[in-house]
Protein backbone atom coordinates (compact mmCIF):
# COMPACT_ATOMS: atom_id res chain seq x y z
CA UNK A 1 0.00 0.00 0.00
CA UNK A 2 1.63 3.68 -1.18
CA UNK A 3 0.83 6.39 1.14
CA UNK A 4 -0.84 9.04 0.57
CA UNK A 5 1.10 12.15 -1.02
CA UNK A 6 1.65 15.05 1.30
CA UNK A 7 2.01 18.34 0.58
CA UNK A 8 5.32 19.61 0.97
CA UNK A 9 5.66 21.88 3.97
CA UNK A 10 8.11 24.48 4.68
CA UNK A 11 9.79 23.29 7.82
CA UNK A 12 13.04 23.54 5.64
CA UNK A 13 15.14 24.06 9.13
CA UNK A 14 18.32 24.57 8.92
CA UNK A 15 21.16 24.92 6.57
CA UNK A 16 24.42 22.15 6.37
CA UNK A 17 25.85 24.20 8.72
CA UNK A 18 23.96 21.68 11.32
CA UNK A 19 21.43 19.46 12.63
CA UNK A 20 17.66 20.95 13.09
CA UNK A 21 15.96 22.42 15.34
CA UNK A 22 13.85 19.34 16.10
CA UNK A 23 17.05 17.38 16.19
CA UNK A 24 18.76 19.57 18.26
CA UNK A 25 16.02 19.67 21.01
CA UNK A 26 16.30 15.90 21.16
CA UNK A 27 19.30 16.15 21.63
CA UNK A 28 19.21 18.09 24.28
CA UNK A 29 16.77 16.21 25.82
CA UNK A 30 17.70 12.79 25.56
CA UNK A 31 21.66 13.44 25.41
CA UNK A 32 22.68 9.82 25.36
CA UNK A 33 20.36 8.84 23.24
CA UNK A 34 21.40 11.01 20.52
CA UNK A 35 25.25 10.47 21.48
CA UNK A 36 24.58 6.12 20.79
CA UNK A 37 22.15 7.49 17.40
CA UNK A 38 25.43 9.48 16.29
CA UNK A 39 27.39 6.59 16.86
CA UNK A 40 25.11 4.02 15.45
CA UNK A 41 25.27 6.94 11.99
CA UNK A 42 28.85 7.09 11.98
CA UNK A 43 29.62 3.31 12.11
CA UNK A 44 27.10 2.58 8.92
CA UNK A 45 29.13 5.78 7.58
CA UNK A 46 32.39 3.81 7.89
CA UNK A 47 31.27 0.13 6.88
CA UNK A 48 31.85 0.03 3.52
CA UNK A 49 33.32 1.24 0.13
CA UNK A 50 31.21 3.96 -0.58
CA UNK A 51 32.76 7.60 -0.87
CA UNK A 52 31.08 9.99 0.35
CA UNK A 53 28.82 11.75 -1.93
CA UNK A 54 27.46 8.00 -3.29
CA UNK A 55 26.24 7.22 0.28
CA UNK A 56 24.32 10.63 0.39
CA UNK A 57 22.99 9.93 -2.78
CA UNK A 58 22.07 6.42 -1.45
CA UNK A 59 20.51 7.92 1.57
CA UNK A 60 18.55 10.32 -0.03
CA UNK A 61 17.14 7.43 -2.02
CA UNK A 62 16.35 5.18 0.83
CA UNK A 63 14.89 8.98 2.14
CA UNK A 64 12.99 8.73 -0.62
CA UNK A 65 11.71 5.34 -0.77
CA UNK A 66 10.40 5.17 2.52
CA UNK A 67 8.23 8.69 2.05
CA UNK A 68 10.19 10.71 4.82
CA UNK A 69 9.95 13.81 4.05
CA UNK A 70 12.39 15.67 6.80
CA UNK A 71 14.83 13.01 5.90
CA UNK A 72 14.43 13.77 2.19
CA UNK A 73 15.20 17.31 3.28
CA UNK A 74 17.94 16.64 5.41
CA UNK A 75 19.74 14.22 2.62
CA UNK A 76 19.14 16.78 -0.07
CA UNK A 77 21.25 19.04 2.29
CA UNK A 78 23.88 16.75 3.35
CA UNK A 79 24.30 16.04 -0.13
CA UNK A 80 24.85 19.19 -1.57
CA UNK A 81 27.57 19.71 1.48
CA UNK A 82 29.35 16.13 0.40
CA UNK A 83 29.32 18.22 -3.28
CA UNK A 84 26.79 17.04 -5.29
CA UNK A 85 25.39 18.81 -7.51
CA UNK A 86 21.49 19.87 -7.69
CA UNK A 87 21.50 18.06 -11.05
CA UNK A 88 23.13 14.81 -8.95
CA UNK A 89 20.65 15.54 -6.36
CA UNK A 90 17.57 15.72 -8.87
CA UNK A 91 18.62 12.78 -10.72
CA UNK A 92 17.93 10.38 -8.12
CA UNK A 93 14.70 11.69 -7.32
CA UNK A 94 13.59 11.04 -10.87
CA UNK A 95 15.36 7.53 -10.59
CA UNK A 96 12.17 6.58 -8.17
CA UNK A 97 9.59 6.93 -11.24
CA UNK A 98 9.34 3.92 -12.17
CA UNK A 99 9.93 2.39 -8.18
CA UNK A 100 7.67 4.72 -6.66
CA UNK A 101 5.52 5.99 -9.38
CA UNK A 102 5.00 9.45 -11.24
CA UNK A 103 2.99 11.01 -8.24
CA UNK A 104 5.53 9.89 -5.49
CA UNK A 105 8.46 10.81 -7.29
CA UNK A 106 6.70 14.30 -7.63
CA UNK A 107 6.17 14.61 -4.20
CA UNK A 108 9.82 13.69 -3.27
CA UNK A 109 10.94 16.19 -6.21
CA UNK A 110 8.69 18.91 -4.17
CA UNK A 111 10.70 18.29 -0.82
CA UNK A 112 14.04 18.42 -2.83
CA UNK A 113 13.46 21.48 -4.49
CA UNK A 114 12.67 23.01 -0.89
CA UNK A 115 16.12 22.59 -0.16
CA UNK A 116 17.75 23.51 -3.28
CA UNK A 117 15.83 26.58 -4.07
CA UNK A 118 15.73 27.73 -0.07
């Protein structure tokens, strides 16, 4: 079962400068939590062969895939701060046509442009 497309809200939060403000607040929070999340992040970072910019690509796709839209966001950022390009960016979003379908993969286009033209 897809679900059902959202529109794409503005909640854009911060830049690749760092985490947002949700984020952040959990972080604060729930310190240790967040510290063992970070760890758990950089571990997966460090697993494998893939450089940098592939495995933001790949995580924007798995962003994508699973209809997150602040993770979309969030990828689409930490992309474009690994150096991809918006052309890079947009290319995997249209990659998920034919996975997701032509209305999901507009959807997930929506989120990415929030970042690229914010």
């Amino acid at each position: 079962m897809k679900p059902t497309p959202r529109k794409a809200t503005k909640q854009v939060s911060k830049g690749v400068d760092g985490p947002p403000k949700r984020f952040r607040e959990f972080s604060r929070r729930y310190p240790e939590i967040a510290k063992a999340y970070e760890s758990l992040a950089e571990a997966t970072q460090n697993a494998g062969p893939l450089d940098s910019k592939t495995r933001c690509l790949v995580k924007l796709a798995i962003a994508s895939g699973s209809w997150r839209e602040g993770a979309v966001h969030s990828h689409a950022r930490r992309a474009l701060a690994a150096g991809c390009t918006p052309d890079e960016i947009r290319h995997v979003v249209l990659l998920a046509t034919t996975t997701l379908g032509f209305p999901s993969m507009m959807a997930v286009m929506t989120w990415v442009e929030d970042v690229l033209e914010g």
